[in-house]
N, C-alpha and C. Protein backbone atom coordinates (compact mmCIF):
# COMPACT_ATOMS: atom_id res chain seq x y z
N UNK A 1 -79.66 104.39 67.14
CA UNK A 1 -80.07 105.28 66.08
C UNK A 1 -81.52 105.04 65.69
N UNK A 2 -81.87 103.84 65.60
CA UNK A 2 -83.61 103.18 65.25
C UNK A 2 -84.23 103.99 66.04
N UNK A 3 -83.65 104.21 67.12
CA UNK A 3 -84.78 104.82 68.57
C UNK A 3 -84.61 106.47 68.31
N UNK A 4 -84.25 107.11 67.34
CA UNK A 4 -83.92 108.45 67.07
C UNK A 4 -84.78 108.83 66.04
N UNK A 5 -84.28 108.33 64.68
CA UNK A 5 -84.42 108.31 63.60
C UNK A 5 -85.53 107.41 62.96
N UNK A 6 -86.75 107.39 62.67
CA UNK A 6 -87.58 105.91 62.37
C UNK A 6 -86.89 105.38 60.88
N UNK A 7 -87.38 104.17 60.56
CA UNK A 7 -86.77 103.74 59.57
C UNK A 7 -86.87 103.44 58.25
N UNK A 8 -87.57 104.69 57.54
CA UNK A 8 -87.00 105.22 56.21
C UNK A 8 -86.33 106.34 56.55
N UNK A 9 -85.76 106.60 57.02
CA UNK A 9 -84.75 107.56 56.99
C UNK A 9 -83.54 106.39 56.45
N UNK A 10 -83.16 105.64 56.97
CA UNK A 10 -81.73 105.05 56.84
C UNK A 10 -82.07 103.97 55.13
N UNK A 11 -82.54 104.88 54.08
CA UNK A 11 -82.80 104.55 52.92
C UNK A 11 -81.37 105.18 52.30
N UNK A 12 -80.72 104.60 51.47
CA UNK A 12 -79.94 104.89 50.77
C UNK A 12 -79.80 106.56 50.38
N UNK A 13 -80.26 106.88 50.10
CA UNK A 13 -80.32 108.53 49.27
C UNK A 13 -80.39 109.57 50.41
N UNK A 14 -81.57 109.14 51.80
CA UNK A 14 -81.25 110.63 52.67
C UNK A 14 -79.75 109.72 53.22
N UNK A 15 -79.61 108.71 53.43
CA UNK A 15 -78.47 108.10 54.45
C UNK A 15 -77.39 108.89 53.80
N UNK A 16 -76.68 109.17 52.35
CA UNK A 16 -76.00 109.74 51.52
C UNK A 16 -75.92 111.31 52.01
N UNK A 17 -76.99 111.71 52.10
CA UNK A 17 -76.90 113.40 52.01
C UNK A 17 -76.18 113.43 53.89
N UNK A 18 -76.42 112.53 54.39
CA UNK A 18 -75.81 112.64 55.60
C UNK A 18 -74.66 112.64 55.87
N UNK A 19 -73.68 111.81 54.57
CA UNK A 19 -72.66 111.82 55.06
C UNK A 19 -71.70 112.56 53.90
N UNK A 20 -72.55 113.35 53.20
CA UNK A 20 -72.12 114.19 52.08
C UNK A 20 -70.93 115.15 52.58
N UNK A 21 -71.23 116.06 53.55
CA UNK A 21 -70.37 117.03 54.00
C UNK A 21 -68.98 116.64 54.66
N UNK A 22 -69.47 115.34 55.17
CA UNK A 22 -67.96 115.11 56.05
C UNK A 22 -67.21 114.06 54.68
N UNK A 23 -67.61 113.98 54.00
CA UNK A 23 -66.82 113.15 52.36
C UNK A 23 -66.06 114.14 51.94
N UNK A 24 -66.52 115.47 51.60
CA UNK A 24 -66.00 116.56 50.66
C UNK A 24 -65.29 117.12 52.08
N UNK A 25 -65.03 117.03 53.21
CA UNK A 25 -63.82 117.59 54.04
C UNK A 25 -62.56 116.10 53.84
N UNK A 26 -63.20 115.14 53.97
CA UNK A 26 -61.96 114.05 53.99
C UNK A 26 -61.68 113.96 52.66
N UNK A 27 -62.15 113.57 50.97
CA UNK A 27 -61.07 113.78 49.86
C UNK A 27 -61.41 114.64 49.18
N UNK A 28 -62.23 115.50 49.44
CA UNK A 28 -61.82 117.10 48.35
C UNK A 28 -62.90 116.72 47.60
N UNK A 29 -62.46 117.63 46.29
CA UNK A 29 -63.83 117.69 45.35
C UNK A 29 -64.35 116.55 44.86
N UNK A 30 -64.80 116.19 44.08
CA UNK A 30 -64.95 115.08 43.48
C UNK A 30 -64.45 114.55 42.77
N UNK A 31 -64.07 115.57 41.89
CA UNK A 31 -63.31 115.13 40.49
C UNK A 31 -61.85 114.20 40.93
N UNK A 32 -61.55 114.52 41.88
CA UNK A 32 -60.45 113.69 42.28
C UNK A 32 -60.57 112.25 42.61
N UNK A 33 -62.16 111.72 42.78
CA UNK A 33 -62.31 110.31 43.33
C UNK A 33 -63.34 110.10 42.45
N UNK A 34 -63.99 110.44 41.73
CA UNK A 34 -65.42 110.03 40.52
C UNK A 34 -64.54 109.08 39.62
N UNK A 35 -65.92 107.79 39.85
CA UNK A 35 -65.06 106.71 39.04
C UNK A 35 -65.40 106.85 37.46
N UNK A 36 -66.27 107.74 36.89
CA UNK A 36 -67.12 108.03 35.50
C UNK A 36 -66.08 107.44 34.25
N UNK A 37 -64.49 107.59 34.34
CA UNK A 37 -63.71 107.29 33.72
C UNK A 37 -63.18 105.96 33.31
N UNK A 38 -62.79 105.64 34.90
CA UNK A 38 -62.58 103.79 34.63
C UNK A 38 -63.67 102.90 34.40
N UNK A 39 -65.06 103.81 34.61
CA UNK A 39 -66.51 102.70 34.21
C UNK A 39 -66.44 102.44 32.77
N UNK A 40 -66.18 103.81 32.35
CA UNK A 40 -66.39 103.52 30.83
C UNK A 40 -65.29 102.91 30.07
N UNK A 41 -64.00 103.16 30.98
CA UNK A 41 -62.64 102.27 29.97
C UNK A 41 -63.43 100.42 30.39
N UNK A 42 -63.91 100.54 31.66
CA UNK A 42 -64.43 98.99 31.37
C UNK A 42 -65.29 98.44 30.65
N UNK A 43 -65.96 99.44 30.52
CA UNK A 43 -67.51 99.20 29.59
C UNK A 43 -66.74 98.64 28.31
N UNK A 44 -65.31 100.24 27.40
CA UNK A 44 -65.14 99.40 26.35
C UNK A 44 -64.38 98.16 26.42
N UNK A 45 -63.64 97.65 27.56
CA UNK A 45 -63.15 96.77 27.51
C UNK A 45 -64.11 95.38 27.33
N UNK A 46 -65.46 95.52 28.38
CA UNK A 46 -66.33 94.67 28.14
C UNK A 46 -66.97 94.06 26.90
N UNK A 47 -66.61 95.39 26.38
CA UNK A 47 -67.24 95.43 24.41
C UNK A 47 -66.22 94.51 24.17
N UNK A 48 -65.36 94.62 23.84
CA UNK A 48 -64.62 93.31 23.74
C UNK A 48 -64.11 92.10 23.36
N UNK A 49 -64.93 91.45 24.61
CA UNK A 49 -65.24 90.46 25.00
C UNK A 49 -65.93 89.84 24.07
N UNK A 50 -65.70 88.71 23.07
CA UNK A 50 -66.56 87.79 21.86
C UNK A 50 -66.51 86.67 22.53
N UNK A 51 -65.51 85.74 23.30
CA UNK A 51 -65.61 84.70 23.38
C UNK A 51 -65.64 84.25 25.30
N UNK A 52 -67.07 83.81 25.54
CA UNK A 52 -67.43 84.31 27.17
C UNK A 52 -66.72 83.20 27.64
N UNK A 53 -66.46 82.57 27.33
CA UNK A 53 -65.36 81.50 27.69
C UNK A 53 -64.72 81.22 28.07
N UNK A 54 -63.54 82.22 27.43
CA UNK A 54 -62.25 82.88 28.03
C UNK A 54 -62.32 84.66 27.76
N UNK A 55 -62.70 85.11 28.63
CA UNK A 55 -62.83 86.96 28.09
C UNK A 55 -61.68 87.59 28.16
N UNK A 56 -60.56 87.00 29.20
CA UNK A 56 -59.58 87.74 29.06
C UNK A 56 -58.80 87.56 28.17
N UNK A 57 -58.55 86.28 27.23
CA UNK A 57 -58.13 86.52 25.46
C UNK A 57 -58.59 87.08 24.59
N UNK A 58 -59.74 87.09 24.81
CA UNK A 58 -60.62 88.16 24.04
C UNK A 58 -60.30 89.69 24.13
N UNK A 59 -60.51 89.66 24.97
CA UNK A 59 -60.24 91.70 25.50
C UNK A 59 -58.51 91.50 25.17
N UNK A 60 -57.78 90.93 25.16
CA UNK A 60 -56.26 90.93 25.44
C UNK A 60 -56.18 90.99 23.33
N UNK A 61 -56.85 90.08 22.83
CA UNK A 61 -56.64 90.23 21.26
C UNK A 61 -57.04 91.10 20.65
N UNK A 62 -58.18 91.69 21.71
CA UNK A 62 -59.27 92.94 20.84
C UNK A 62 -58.70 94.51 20.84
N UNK A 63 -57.77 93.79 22.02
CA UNK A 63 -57.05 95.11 22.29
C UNK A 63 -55.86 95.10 21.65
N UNK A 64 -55.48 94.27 21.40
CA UNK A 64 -54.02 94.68 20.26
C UNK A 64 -54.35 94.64 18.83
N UNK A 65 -55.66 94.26 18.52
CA UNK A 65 -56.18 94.73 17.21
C UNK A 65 -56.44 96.46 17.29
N UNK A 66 -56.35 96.80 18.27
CA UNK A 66 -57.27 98.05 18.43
C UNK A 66 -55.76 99.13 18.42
N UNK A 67 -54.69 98.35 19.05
CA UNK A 67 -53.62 99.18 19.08
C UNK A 67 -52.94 98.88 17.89
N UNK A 68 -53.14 98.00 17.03
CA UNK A 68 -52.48 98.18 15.71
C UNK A 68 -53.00 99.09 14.77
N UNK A 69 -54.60 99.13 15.16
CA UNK A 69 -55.36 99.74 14.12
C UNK A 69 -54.91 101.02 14.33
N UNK A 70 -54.89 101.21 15.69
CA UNK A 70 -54.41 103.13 16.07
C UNK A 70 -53.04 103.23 15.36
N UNK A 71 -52.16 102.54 15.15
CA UNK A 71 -50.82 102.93 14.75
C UNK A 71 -51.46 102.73 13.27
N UNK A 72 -51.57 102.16 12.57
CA UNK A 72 -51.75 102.58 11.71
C UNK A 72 -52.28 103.53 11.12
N UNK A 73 -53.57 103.82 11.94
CA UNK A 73 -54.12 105.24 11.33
C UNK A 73 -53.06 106.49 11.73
N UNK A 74 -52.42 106.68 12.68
CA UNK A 74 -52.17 107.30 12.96
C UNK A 74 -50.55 107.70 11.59
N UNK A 75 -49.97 106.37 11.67
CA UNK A 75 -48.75 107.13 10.62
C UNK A 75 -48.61 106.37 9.32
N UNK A 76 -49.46 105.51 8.79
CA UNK A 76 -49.82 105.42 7.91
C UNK A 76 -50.83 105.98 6.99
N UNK A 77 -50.69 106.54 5.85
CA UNK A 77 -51.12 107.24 5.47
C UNK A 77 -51.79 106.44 3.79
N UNK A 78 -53.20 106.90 3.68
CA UNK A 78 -53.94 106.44 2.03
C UNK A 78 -54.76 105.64 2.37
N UNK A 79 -55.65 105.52 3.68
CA UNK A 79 -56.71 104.86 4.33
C UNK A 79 -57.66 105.61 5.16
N UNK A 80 -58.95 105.72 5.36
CA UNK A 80 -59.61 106.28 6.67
C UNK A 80 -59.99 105.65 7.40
N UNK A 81 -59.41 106.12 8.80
CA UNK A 81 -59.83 105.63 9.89
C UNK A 81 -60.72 106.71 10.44
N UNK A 82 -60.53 106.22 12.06
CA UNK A 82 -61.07 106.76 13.00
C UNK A 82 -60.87 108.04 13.28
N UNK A 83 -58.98 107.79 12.90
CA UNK A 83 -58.12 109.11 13.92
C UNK A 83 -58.04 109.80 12.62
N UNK A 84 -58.15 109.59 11.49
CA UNK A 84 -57.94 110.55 10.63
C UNK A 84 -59.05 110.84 9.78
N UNK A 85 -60.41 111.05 9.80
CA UNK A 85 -61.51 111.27 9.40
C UNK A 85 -61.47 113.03 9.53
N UNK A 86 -62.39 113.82 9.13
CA UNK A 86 -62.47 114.95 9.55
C UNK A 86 -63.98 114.77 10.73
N UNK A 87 -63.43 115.99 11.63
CA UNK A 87 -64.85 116.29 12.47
C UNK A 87 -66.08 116.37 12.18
N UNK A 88 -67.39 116.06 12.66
CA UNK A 88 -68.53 115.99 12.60
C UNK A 88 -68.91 117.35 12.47
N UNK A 89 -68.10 118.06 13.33
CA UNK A 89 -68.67 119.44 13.58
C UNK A 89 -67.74 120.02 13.37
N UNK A 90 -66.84 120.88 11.93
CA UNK A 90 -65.64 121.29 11.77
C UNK A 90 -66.33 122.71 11.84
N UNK A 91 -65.43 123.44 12.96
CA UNK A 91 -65.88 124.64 13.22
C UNK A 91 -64.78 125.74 11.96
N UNK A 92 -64.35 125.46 11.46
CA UNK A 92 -63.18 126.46 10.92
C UNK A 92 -63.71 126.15 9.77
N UNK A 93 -63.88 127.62 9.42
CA UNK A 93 -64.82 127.89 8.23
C UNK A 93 -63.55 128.37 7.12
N UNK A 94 -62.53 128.74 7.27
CA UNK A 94 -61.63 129.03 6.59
C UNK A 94 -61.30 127.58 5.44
N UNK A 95 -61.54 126.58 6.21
CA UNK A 95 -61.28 124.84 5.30
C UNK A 95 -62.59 124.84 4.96
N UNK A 96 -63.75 125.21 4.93
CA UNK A 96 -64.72 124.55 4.24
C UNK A 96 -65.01 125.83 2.80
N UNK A 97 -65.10 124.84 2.05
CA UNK A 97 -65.24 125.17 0.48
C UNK A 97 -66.37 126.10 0.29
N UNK A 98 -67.31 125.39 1.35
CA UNK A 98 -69.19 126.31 1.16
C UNK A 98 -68.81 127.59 1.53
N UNK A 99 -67.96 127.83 2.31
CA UNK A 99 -68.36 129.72 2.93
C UNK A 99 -68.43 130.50 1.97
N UNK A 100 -69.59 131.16 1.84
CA UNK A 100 -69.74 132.04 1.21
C UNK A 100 -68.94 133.71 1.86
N UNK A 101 -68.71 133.44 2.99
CA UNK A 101 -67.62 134.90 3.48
C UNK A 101 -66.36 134.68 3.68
N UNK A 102 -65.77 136.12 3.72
CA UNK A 102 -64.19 136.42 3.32
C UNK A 102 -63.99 136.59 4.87
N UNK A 103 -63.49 136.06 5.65
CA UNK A 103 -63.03 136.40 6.51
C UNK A 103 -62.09 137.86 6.75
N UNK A 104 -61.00 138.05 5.71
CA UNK A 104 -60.74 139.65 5.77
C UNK A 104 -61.55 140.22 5.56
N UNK A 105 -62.83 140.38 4.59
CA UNK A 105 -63.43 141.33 4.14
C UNK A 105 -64.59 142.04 5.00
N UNK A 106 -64.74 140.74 6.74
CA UNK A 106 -65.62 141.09 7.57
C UNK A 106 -65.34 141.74 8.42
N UNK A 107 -65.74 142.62 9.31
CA UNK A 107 -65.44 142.91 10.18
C UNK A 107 -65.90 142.10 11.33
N UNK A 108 -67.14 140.92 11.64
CA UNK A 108 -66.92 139.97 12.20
C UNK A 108 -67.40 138.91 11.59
N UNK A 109 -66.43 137.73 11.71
CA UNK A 109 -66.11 136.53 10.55
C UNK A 109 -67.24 135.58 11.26
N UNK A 110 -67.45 135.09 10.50
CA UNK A 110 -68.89 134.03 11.54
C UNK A 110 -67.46 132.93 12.05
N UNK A 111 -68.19 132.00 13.50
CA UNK A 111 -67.63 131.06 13.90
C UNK A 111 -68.12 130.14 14.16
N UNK A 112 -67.84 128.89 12.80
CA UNK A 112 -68.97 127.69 13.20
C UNK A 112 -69.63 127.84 11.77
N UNK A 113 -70.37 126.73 12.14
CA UNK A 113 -71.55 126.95 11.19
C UNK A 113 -72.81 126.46 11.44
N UNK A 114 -73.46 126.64 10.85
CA UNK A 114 -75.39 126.55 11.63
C UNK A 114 -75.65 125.49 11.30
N UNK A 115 -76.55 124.94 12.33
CA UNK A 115 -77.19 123.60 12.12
C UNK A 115 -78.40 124.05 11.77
N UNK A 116 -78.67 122.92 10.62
CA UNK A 116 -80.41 123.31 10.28
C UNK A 116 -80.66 123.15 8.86
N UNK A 117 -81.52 124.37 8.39
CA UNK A 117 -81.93 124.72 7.13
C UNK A 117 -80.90 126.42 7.19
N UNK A 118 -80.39 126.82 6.17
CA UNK A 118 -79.57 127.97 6.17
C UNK A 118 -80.46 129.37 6.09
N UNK A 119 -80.62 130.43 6.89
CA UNK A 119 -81.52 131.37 7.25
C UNK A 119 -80.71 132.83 6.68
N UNK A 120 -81.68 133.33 6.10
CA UNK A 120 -80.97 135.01 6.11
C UNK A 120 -82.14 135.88 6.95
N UNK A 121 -81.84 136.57 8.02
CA UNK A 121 -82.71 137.50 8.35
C UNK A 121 -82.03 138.95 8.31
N UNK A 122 -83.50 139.66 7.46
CA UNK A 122 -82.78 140.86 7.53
C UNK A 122 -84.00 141.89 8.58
N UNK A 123 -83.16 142.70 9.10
CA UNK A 123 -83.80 143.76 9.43
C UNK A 123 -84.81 144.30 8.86
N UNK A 124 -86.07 144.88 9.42
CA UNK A 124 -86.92 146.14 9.04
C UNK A 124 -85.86 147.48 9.43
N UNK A 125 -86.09 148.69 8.83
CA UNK A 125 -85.90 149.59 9.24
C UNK A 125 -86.36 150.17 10.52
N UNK A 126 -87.40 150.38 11.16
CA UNK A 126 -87.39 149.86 12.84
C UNK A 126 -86.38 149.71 13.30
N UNK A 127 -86.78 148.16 13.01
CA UNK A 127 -85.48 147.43 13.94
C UNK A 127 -84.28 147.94 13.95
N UNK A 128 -83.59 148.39 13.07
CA UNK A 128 -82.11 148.57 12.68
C UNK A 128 -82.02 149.92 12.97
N UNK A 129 -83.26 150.33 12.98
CA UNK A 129 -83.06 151.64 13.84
C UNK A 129 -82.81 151.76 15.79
N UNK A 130 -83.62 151.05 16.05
CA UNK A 130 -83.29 150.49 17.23
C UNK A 130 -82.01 150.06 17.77
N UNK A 131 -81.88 149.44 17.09
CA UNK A 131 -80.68 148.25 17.51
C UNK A 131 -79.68 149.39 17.40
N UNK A 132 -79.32 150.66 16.22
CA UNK A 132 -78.33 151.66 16.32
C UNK A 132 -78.47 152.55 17.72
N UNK A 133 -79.71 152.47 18.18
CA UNK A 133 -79.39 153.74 19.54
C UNK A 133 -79.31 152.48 20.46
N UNK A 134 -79.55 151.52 20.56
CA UNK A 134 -79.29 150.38 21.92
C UNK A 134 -77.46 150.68 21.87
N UNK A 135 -77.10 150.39 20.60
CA UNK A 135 -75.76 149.96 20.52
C UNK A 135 -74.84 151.51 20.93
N UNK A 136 -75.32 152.90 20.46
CA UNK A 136 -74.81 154.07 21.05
C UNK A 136 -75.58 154.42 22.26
N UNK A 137 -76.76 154.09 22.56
CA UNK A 137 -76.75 154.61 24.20
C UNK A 137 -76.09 153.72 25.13
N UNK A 138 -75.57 152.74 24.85
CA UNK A 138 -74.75 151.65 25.70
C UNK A 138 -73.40 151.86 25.60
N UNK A 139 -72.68 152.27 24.85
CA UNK A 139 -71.23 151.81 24.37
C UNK A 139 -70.43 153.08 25.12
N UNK A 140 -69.72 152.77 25.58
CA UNK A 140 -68.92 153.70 26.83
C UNK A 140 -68.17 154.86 26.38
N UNK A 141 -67.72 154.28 24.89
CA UNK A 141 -66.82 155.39 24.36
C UNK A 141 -67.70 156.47 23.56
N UNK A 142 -68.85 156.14 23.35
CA UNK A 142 -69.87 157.23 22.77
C UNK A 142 -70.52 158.35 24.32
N UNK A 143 -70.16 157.93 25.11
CA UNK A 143 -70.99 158.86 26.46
C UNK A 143 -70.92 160.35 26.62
N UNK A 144 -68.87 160.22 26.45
CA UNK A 144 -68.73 161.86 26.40
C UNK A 144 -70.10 162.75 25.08
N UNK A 145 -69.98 161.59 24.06
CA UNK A 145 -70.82 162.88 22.77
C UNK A 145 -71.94 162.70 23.36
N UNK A 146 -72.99 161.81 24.22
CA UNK A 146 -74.13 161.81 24.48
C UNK A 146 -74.04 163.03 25.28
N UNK A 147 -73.17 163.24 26.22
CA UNK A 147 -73.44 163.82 27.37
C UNK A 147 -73.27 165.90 26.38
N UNK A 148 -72.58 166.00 25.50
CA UNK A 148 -72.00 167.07 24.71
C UNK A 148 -73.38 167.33 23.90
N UNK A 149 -73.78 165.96 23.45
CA UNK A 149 -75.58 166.47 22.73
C UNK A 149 -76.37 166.96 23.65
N UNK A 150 -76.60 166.62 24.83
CA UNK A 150 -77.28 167.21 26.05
C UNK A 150 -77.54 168.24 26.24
N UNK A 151 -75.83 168.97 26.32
CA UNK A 151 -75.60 169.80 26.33
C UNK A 151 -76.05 171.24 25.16
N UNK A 152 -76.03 170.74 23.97
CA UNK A 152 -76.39 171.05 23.09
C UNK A 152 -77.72 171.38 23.17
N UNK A 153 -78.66 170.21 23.23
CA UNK A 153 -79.69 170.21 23.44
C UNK A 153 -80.42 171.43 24.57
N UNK A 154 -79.52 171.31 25.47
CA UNK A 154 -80.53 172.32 26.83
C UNK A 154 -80.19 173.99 26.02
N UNK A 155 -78.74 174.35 25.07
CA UNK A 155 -78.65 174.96 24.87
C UNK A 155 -79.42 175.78 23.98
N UNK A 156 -80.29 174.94 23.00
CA UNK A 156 -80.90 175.48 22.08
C UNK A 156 -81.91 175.40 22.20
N UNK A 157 -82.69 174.83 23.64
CA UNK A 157 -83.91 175.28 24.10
C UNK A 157 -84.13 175.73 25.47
N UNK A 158 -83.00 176.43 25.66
CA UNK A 158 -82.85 177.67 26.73
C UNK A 158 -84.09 178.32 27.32
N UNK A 159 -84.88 178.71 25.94
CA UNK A 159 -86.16 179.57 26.62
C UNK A 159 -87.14 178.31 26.67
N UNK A 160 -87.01 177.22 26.45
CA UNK A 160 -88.33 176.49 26.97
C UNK A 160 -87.91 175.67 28.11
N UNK A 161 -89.41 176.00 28.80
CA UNK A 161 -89.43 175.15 29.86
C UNK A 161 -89.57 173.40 29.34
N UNK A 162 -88.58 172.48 29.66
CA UNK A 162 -89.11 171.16 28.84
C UNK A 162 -88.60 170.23 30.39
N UNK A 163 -89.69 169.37 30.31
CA UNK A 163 -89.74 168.41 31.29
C UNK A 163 -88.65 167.25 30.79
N UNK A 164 -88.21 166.57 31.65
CA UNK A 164 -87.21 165.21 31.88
C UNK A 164 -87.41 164.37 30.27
N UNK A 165 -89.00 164.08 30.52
CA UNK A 165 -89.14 163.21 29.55
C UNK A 165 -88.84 163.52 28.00
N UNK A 166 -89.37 164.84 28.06
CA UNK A 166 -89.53 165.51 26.73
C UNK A 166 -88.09 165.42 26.67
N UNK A 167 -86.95 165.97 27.13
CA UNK A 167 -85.86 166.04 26.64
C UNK A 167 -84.95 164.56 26.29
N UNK A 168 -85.12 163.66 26.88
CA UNK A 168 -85.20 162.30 26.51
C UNK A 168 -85.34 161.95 25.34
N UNK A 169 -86.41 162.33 25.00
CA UNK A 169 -86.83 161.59 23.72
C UNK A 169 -86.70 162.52 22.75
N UNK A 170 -86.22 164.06 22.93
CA UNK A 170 -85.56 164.19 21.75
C UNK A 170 -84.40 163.47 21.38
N UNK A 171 -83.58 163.59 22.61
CA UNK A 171 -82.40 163.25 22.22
C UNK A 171 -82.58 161.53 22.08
N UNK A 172 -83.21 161.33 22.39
CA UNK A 172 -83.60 159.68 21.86
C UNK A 172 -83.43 159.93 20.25
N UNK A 173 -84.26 160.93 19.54
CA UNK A 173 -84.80 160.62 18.46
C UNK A 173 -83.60 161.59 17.60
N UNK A 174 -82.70 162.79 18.14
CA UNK A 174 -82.40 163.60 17.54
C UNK A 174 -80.65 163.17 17.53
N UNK A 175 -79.99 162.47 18.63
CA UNK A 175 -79.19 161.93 18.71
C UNK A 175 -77.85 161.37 17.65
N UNK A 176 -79.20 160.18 17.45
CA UNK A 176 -77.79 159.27 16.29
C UNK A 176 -77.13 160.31 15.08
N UNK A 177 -78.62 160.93 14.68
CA UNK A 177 -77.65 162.11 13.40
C UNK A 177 -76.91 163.24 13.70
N UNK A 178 -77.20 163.29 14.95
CA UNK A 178 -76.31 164.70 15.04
C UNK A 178 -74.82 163.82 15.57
N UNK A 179 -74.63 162.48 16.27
CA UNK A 179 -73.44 161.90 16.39
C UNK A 179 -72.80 161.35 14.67
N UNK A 180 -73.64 161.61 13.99
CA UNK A 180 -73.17 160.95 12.10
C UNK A 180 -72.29 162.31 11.75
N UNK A 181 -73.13 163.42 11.95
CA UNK A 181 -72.33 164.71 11.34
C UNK A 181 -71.07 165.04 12.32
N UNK A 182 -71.78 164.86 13.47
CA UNK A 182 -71.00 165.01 14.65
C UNK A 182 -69.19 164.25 14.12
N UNK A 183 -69.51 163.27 13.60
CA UNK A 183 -68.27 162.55 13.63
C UNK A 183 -67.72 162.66 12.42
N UNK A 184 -68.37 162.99 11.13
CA UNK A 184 -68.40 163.37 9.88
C UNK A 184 -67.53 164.15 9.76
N UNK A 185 -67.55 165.55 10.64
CA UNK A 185 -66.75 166.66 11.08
C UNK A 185 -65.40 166.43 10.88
């Protein structure tokens, strides 16, 4: 192989990519053989370890302190632990006291809550004008009335000659209100 290959090639990392493909035909994905799990149950086991002396009394006492402590938190009750603390990040806004919204009263309930400093942004009129024809020239169940304003549209300017664009941007601009009355109806 020396007489093939010169020798940084047979460095750890390309030597790897070499034998990458025929690994994932002999045990499958990874997730089935990645040790990421038992490193870290050793790591905490290593934590442990107080007396280097003897470590395996150590890890053996630290660990049945650790399994008493879990039973206790777990069904004893009028202490905080570990297992019974609330989340760092309690997404259910229904248990927190601060929400200022009604979940019935929204039509969509926020989920979560924001990290940061707390923000209100409101729209310009522009914008919110915008954002209403993005949201009806997109939405599938509004197409038939787009396509019925069109219609409308070519009808009531029959005698003019009007190019592609021009008719566009009426109905760009003439659109949303005639779908308000339109639906008003």
């Amino acid at each position: 192989m020396e007489m093939i290959f010169p020798p940084g090639f047979f460095t750890v990392m390309v030597h790897l990519v070499v034998h990458l493909a025929s690994e994932c035909k002999i045990a499958g994905p990874v997730a089935y053989r990645w040790m990421y799990f038992i490193e870290r149950y050793l790591g905490e086991l290593k934590s442990f370890v107080r007396n280097k002396a003897r470590p395996e009394g150590s890890i053996a006492e630290s660990f049945l302190a650790d399994e008493c402590m879990t039973y206790c938190s777990r069904y004893l009750q009028g202490f905080s632990t570990k297992h019974n603390q609330p989340s760092r990040n309690d997404d259910n806004p229904e248990d927190s006291e601060s929400s200022i919204f009604s979940q019935k009263s929204m039509l969509f309930p926020p989920v979560g809550k924001p990290l940061g400093r707390p923000m209100v942004y409101t729209l310009t009129d522009k914008e919110a004008t915008q954002a209403h024809r993005y949201v009806l020239f997109n939405c599938d169940a509004v197409k038939p009335y787009l396509e019925e304003h069109g219609a409308y549209l070519r009808r009531k300017n029959r005698k003019k000659c009007i190019d592609r664009r021009t008719f566009e941007k009426m109905q760009h601009e003439q659109f949303p209100k005639w779908f308000k009355d339109h639906v008003m109806q």
